[in-house]
Protein backbone atom coordinates (compact mmCIF):
# COMPACT_ATOMS: atom_id res chain seq x y z
CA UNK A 1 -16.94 -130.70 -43.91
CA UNK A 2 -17.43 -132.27 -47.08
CA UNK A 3 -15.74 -135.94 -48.53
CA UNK A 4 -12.42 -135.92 -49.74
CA UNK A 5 -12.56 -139.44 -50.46
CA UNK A 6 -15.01 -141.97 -51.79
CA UNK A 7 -15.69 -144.91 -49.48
CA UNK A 8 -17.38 -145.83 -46.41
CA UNK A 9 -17.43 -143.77 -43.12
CA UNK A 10 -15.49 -145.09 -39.91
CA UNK A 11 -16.22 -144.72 -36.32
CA UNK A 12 -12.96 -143.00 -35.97
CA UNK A 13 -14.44 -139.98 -37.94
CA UNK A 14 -17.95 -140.18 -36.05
CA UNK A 15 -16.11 -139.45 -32.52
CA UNK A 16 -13.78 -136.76 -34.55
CA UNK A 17 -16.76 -134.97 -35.14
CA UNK A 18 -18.32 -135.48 -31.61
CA UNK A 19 -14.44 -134.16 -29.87
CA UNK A 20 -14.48 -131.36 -31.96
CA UNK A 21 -17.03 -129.71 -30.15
CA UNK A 22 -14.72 -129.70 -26.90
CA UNK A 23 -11.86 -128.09 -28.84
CA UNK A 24 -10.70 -124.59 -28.63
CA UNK A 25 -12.41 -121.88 -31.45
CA UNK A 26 -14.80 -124.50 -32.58
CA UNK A 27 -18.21 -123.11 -32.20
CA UNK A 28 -20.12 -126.36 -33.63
CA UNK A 29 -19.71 -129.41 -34.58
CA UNK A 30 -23.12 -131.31 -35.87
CA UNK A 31 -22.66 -134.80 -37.87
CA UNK A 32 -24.46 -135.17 -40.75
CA UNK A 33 -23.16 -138.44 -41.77
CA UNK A 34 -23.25 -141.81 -39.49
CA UNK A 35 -20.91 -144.66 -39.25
CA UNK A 36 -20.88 -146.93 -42.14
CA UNK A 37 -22.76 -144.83 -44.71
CA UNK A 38 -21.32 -144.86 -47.71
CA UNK A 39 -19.99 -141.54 -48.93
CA UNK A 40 -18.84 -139.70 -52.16
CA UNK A 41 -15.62 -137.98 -52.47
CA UNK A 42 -14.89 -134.55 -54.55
CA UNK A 43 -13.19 -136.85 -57.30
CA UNK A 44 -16.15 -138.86 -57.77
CA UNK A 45 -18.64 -136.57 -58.08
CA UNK A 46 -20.73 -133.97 -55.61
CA UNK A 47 -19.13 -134.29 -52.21
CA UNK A 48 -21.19 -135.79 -49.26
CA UNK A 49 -21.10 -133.49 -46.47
CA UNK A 50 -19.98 -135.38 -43.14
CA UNK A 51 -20.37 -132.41 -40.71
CA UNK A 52 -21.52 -128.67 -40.04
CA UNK A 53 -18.39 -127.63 -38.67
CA UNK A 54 -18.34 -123.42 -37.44
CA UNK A 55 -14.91 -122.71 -36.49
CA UNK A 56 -13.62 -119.29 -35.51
CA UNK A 57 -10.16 -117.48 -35.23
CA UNK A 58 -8.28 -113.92 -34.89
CA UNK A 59 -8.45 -113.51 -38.56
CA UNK A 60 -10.77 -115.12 -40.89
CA UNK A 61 -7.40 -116.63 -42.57
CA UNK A 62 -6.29 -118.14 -38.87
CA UNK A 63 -10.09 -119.56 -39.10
CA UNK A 64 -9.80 -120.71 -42.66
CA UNK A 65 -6.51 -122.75 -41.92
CA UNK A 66 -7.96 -124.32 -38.57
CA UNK A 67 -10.99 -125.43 -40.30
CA UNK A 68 -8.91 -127.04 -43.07
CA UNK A 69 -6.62 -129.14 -40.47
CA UNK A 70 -9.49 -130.55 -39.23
CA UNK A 71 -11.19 -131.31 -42.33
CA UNK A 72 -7.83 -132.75 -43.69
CA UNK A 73 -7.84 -135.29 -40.21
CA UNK A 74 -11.28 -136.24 -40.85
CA UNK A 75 -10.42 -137.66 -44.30
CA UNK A 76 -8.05 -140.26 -43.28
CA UNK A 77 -11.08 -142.06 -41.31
CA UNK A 78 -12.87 -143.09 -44.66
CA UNK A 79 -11.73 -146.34 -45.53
């Protein structure tokens, strides 16, 4: 899961990454970015990555799709 935004990271998105282990066809979930630290968004330049997501689904498409929600939800908690 990479920055979509510039800015700084909240604990909001921390936990995010933490629940998403407990959610169905998520496979792993492993934070690579911490509270607070300062991240770079795709418009500013090369995206930090916040997480090692591994999702799975029926179809690689159904995977895709899931993987984006969450990655879209995780972008709101940069402020």
């Amino acid at each position: 899961v990479n920055a979509q935004k510039s800015g700084k990271l909240t604990s909001q998105a921390t936990a995010k990454f933490e629940a998403w282990r407990k959610l169905p066809y998520v496979l792993s979930s492993v934070p690579l970015a911490r509270t607070g630290d300062t991240v770079v968004g795709v418009k500013d330049g090369l995206s930090t990555w916040l997480c090692e997501l591994v999702v799975t689904g029926k179809t690689s498409e159904e995977a895709l799709k899931y993987f984006l929600e969450l990655e879209n939800d995780a972008a709101a908690d940069i402020e």
